[in-house]
C-alpha atoms as a PDB file:
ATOM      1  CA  UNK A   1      -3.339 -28.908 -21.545  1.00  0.00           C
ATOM      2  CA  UNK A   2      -2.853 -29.314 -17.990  1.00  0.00           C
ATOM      3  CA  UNK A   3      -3.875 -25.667 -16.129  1.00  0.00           C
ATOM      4  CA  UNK A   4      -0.499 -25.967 -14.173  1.00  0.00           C
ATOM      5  CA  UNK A   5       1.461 -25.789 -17.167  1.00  0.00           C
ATOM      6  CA  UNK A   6      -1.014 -23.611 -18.530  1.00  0.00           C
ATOM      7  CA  UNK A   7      -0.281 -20.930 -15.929  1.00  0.00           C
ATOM      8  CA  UNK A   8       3.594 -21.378 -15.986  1.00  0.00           C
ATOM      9  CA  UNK A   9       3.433 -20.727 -19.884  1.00  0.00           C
ATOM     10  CA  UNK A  10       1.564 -17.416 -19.215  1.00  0.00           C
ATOM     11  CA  UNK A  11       4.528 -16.570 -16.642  1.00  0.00           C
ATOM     12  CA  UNK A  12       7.151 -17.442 -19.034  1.00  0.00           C
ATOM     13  CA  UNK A  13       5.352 -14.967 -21.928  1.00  0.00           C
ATOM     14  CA  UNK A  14       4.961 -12.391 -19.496  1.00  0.00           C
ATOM     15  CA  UNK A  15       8.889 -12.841 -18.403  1.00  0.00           C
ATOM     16  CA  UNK A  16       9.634 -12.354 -22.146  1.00  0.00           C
ATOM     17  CA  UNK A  17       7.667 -10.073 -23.134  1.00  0.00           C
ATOM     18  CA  UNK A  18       8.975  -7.588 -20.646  1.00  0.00           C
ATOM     19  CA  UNK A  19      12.425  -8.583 -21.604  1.00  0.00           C
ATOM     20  CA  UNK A  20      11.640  -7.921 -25.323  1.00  0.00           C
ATOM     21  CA  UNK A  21       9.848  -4.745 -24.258  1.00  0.00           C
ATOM     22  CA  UNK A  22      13.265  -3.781 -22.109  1.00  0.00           C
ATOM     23  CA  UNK A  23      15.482  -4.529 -24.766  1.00  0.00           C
ATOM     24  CA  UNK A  24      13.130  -2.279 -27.452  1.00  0.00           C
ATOM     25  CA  UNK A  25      12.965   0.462 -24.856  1.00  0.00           C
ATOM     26  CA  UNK A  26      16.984   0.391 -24.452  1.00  0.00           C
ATOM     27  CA  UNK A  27      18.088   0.557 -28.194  1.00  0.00           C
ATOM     28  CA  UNK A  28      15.010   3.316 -28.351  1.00  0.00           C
ATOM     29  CA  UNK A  29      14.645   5.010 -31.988  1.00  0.00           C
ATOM     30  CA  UNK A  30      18.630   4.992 -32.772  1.00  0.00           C
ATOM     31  CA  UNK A  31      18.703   1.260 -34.348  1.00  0.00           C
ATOM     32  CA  UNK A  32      15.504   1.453 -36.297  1.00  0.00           C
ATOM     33  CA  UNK A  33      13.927  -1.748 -37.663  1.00  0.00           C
ATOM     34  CA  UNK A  34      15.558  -3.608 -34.261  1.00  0.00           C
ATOM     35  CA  UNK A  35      13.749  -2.080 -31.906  1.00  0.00           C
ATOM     36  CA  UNK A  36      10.034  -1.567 -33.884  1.00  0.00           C
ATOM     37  CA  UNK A  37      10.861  -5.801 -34.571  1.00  0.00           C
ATOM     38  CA  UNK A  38      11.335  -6.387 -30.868  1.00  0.00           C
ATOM     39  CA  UNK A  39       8.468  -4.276 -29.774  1.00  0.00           C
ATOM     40  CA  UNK A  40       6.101  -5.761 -32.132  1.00  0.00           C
ATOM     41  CA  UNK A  41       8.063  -9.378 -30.457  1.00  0.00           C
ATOM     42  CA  UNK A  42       6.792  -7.926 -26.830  1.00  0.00           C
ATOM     43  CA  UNK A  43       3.632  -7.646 -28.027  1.00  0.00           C
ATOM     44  CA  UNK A  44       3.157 -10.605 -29.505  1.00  0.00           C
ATOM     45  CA  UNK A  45       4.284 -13.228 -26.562  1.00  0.00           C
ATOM     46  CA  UNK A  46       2.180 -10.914 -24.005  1.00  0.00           C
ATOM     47  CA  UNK A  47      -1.250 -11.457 -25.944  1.00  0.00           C
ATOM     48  CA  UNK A  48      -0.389 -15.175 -27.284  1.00  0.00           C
ATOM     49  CA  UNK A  49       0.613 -15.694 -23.465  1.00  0.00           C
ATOM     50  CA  UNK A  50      -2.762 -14.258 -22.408  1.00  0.00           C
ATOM     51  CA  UNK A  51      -4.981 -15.767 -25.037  1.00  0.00           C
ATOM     52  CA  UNK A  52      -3.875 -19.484 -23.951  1.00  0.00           C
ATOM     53  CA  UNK A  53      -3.683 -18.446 -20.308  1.00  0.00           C
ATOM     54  CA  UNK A  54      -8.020 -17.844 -21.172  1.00  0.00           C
ATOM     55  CA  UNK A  55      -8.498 -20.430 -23.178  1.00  0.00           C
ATOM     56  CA  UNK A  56      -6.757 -23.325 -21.193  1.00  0.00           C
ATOM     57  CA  UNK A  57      -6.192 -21.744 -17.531  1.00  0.00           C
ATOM     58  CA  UNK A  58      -9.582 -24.153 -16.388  1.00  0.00           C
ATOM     59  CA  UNK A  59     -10.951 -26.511 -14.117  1.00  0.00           C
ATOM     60  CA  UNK A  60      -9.805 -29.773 -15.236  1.00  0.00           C
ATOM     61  CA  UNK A  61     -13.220 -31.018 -13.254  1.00  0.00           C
ATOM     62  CA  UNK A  62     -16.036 -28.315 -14.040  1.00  0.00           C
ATOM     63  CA  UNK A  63     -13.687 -26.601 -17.244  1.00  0.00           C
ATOM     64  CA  UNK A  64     -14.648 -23.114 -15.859  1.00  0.00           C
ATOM     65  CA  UNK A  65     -12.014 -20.522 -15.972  1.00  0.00           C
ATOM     66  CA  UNK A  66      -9.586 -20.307 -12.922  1.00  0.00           C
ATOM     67  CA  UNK A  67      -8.508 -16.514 -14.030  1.00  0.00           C
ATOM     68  CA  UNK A  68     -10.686 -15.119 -11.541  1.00  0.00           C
ATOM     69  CA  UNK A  69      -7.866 -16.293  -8.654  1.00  0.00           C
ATOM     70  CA  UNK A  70      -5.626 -14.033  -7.711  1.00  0.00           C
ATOM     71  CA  UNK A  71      -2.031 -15.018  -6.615  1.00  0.00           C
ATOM     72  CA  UNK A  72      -0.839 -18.724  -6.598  1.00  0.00           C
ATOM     73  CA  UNK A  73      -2.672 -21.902  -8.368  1.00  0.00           C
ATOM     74  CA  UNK A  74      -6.055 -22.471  -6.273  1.00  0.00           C
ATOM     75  CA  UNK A  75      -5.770 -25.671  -4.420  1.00  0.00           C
ATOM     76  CA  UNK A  76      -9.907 -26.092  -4.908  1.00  0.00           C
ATOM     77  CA  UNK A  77     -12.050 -24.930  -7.500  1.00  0.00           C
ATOM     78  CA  UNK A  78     -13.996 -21.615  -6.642  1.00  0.00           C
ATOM     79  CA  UNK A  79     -16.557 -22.993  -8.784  1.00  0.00           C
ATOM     80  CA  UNK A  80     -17.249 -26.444  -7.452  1.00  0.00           C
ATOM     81  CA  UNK A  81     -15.049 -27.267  -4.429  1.00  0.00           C
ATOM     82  CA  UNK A  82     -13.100 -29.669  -5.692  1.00  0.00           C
ATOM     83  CA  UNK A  83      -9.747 -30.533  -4.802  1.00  0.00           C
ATOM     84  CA  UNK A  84      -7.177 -29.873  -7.768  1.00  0.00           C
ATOM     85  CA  UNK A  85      -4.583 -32.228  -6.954  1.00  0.00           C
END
C-alpha cells in the first residue's frame, strides 16, 4: 500500500470514529443497544485505523516507519534522506 493512501485511510478512521463516538455520546444511555453498538463501532475504526496506519505508514525506500513525523506527509525520509516523490 502506498504510505500516502496509507495516511489518508488513518484520517478517514479517525473522522469516523469521532463521528461514531459523537453520535454514541448524543443518544447516551436512553436508546440502549444503539449507542453501546456505535461505541463499540468508534472503537473499532480508531484502532483498525491505527493498526494499518503502523503497519503500512513506511518508507517506500528504507520501509522504516514514517509515524515518528509530526504534521503533514514528510517530503524526505528522516531515516535515509530520500526524496518521497
Amino acid at each position: 500500500m502506498n504510505y500516502k493512501i496509507s495516511h489518508y485511510i488513518f484520517l478517514a478512521g479517525l473522522f469516523l470514529g469521532v463521528i461514531f463516538y459523537t453520535l454514541a455520546a448524543s443518544l447516551g444511555e436512553g436508546s440502549g443497544s444503539l449507542g453501546k453498538v456505535l461505541s463499540y463501532l468508534a472503537i473499532g475504526t480508531l484502532l483498525l485505523g491505527l493498526l494499518q496506519y503502523v503497519l503500512y505508514y513506511r518508507c517506500p525506500h528504507c520501509k522504516k516507519p514514517l509515524i515518528s513525523i509530526k504534521g503533514r506527509i514528510p517530503e524526505s525520509c528522516p531515516h535515509c534522506k530520500k526524496d518521497m516523490s
